[in-house]
C-alpha atoms as a PDB file:
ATOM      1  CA  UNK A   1       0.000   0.000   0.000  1.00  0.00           C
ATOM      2  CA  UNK A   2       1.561   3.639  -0.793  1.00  0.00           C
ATOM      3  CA  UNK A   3       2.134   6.387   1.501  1.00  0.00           C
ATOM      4  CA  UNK A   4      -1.210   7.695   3.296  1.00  0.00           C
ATOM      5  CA  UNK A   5       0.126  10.828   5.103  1.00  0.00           C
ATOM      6  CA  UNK A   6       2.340  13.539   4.120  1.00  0.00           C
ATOM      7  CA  UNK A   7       4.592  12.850   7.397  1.00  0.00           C
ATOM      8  CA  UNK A   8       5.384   9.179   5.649  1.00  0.00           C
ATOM      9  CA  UNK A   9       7.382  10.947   2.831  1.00  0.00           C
ATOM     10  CA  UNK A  10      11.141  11.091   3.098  1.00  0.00           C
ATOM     11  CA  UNK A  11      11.207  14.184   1.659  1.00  0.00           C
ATOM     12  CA  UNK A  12       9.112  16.044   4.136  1.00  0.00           C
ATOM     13  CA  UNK A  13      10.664  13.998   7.330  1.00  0.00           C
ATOM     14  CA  UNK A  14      14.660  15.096   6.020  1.00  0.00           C
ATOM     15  CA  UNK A  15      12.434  18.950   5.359  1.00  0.00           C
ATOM     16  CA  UNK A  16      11.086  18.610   9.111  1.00  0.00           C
ATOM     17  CA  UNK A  17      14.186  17.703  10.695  1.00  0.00           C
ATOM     18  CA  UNK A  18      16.172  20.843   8.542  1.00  0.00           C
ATOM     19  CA  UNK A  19      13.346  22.792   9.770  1.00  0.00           C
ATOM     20  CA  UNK A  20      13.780  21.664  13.230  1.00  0.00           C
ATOM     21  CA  UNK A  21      17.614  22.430  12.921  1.00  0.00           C
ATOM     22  CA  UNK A  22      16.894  26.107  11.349  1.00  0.00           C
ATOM     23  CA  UNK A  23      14.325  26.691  14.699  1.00  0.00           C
ATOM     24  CA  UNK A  24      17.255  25.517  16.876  1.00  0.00           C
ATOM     25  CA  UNK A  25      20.131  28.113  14.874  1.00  0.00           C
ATOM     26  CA  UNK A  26      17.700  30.728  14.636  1.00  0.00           C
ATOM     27  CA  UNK A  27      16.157  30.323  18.305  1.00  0.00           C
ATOM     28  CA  UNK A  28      19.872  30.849  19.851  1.00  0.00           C
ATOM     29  CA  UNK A  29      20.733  34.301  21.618  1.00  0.00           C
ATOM     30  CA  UNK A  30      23.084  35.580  20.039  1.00  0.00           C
ATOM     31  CA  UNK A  31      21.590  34.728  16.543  1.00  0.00           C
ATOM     32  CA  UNK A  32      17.866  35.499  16.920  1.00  0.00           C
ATOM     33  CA  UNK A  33      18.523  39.388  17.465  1.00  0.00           C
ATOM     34  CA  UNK A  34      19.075  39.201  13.694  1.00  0.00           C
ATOM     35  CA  UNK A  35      15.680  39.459  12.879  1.00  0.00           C
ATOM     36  CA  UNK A  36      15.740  39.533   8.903  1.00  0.00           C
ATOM     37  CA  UNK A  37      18.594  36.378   8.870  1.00  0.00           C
ATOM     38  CA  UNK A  38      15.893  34.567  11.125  1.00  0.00           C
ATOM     39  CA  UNK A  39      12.825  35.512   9.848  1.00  0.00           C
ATOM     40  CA  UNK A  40      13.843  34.356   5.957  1.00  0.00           C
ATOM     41  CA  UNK A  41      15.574  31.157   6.960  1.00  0.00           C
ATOM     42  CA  UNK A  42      12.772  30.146   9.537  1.00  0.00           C
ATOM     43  CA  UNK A  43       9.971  31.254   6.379  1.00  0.00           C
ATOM     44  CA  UNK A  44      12.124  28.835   3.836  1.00  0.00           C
ATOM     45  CA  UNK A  45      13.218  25.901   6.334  1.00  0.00           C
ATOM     46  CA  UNK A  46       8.536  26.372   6.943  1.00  0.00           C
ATOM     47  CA  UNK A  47       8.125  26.540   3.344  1.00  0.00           C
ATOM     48  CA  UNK A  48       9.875  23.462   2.284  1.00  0.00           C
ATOM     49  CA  UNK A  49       7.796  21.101   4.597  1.00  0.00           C
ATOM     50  CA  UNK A  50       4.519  23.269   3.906  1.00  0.00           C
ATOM     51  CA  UNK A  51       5.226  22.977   0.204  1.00  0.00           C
ATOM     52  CA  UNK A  52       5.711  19.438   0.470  1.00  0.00           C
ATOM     53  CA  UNK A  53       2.458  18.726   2.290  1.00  0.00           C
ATOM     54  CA  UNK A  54       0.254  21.312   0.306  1.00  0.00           C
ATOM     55  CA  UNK A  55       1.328  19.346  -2.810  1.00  0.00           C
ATOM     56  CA  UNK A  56       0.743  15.557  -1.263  1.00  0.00           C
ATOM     57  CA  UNK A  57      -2.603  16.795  -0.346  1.00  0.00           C
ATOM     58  CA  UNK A  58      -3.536  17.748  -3.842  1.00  0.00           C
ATOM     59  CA  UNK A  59      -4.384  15.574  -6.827  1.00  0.00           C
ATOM     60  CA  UNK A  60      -2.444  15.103  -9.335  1.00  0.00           C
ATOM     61  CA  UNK A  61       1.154  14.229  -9.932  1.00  0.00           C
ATOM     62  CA  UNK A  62       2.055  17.229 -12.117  1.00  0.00           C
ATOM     63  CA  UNK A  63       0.316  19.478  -9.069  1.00  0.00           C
ATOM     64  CA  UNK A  64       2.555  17.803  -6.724  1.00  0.00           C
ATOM     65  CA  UNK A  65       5.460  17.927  -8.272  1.00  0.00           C
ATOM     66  CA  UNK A  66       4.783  21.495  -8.861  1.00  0.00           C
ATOM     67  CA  UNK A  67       4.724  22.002  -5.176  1.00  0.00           C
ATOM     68  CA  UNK A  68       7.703  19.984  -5.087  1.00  0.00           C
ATOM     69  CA  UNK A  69       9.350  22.225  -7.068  1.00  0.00           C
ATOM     70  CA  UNK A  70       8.854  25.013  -4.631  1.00  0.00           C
ATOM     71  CA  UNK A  71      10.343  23.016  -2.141  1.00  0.00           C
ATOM     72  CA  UNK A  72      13.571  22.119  -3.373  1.00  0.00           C
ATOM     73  CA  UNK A  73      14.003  26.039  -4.023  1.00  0.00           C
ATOM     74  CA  UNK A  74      13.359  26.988  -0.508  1.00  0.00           C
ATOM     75  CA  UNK A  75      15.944  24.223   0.675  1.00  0.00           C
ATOM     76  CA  UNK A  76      18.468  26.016  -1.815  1.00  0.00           C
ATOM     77  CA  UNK A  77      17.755  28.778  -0.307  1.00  0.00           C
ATOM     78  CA  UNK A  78      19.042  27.896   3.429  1.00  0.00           C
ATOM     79  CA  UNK A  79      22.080  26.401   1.359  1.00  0.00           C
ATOM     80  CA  UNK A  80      22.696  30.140   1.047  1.00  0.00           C
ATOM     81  CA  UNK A  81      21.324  30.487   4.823  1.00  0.00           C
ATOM     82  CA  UNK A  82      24.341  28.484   5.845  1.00  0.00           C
ATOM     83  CA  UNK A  83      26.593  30.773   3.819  1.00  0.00           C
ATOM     84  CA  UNK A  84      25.651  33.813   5.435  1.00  0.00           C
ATOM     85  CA  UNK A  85      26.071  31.759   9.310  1.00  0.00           C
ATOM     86  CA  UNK A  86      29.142  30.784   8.670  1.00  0.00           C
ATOM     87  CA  UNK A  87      30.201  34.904   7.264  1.00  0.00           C
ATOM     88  CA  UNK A  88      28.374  36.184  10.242  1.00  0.00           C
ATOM     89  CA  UNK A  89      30.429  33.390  12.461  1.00  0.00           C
ATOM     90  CA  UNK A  90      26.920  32.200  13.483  1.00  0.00           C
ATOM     91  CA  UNK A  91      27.845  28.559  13.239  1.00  0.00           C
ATOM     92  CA  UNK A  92      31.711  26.968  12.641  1.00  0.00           C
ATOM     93  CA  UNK A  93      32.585  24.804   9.470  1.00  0.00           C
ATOM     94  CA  UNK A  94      31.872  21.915  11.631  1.00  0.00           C
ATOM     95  CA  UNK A  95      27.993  22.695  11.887  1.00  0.00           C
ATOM     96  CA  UNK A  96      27.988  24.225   8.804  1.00  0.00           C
ATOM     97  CA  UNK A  97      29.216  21.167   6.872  1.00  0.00           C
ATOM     98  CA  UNK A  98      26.231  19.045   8.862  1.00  0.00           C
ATOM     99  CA  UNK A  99      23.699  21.510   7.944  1.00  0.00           C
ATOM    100  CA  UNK A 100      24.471  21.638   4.306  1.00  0.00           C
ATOM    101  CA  UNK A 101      24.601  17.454   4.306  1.00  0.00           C
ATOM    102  CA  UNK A 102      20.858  17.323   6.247  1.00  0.00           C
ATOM    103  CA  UNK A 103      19.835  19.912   3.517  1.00  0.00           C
ATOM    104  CA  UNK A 104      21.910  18.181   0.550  1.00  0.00           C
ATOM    105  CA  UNK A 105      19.900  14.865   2.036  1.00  0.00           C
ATOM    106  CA  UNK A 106      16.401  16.702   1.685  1.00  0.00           C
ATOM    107  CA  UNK A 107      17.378  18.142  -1.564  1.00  0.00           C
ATOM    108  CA  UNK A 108      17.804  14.353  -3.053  1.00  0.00           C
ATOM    109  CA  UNK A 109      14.892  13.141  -1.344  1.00  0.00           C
ATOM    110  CA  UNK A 110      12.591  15.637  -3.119  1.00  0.00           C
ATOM    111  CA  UNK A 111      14.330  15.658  -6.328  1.00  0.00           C
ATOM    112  CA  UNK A 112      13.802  11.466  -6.738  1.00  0.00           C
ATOM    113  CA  UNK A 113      10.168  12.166  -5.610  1.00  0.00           C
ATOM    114  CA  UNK A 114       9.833  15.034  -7.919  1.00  0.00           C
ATOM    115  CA  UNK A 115      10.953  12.991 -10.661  1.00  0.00           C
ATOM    116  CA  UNK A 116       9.157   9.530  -9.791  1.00  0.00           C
ATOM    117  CA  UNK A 117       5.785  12.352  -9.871  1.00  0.00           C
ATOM    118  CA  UNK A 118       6.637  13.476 -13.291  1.00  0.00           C
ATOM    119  CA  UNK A 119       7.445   9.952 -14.647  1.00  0.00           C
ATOM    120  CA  UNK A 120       4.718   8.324 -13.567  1.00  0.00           C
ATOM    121  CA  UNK A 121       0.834   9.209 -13.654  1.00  0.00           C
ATOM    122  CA  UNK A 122      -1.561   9.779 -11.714  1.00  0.00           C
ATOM    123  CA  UNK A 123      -3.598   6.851 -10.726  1.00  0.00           C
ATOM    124  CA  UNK A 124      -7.165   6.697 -11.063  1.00  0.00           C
ATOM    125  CA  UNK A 125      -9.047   7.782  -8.237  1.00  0.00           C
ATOM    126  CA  UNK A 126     -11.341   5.042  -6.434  1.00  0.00           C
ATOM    127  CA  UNK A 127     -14.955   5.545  -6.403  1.00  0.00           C
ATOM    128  CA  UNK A 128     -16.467   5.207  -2.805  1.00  0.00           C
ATOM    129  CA  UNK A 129     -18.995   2.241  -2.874  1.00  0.00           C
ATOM    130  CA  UNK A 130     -17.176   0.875  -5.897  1.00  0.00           C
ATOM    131  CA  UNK A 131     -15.323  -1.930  -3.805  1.00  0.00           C
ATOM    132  CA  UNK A 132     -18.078  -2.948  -1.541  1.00  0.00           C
ATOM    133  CA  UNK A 133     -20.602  -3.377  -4.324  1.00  0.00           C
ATOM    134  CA  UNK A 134     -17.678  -6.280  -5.861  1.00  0.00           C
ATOM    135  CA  UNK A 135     -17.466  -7.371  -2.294  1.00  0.00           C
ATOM    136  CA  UNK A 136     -21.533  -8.183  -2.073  1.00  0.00           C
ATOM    137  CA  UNK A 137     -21.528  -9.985  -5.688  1.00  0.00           C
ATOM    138  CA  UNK A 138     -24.030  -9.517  -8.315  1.00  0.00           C
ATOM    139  CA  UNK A 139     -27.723  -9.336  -7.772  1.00  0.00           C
END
């Protein structure tokens, strides 16, 4: 059976847990009195995982994928959110190497699902009732 719930895709989990890592930089002291650094990577690290489950909710491959699309531009952008830590000596080249692999990771994981979405089509949708009239047999 295939994936039921945004929160079962890859690509949002590795979004969610760059998110997660963005809330943690962002949320420190001496970092969060930088308001505009903070308030654009904490709106892309959102956008990435709301992008990804605003698209899984809709129907349609090509939709999704769309959405998708949007994604994997927000998680390019806090590639160049790490750049601008590590020039403001937010973060050492330590963290900044980690953050840029969890993001590289998340980058992957939506580009394979973008391209499985444009490669393959939708699927029908069910009709409700459909299955239990085979169930009860004919007549």
């Amino acid at each position: 059976m295939g994936v039921r719930h945004h929160r079962e895709l890859e690509s949002w989990q590795l979004a969610d847990q760059v998110r997660a890592a963005f809330l943690e930089l962002t949320g420190r002291e001496h970092i969060r009195k930088d308001l505009e650094f903070c308030n654009q990577a904490r709106r892309a690290a959102n956008s990435a995982c709301r992008n990804t489950a605003e698209g899984f909710w809709k129907y349609g491959h090509a939709e999704f994928a769309r959405y998708l699309n949007i994604a994997k531009g927000s998680l390019g952008e806090l590639l160049d959110s790490t750049d601008e830590a590590l020039q403001k000596r937010y973060i050492k080249k330590p963290e900044y190497d980690q953050l840029n692999l969890l993001i590289e990771r998340a980058l992957k994981a939506a580009g394979g699902l973008h391209a499985y979405l444009l490669d393959n089509p939708t699927p029908p949708r069910r009709k409700k009732g459909k299955e239990k009239s085979l169930e009860s047999g004919p007549g």
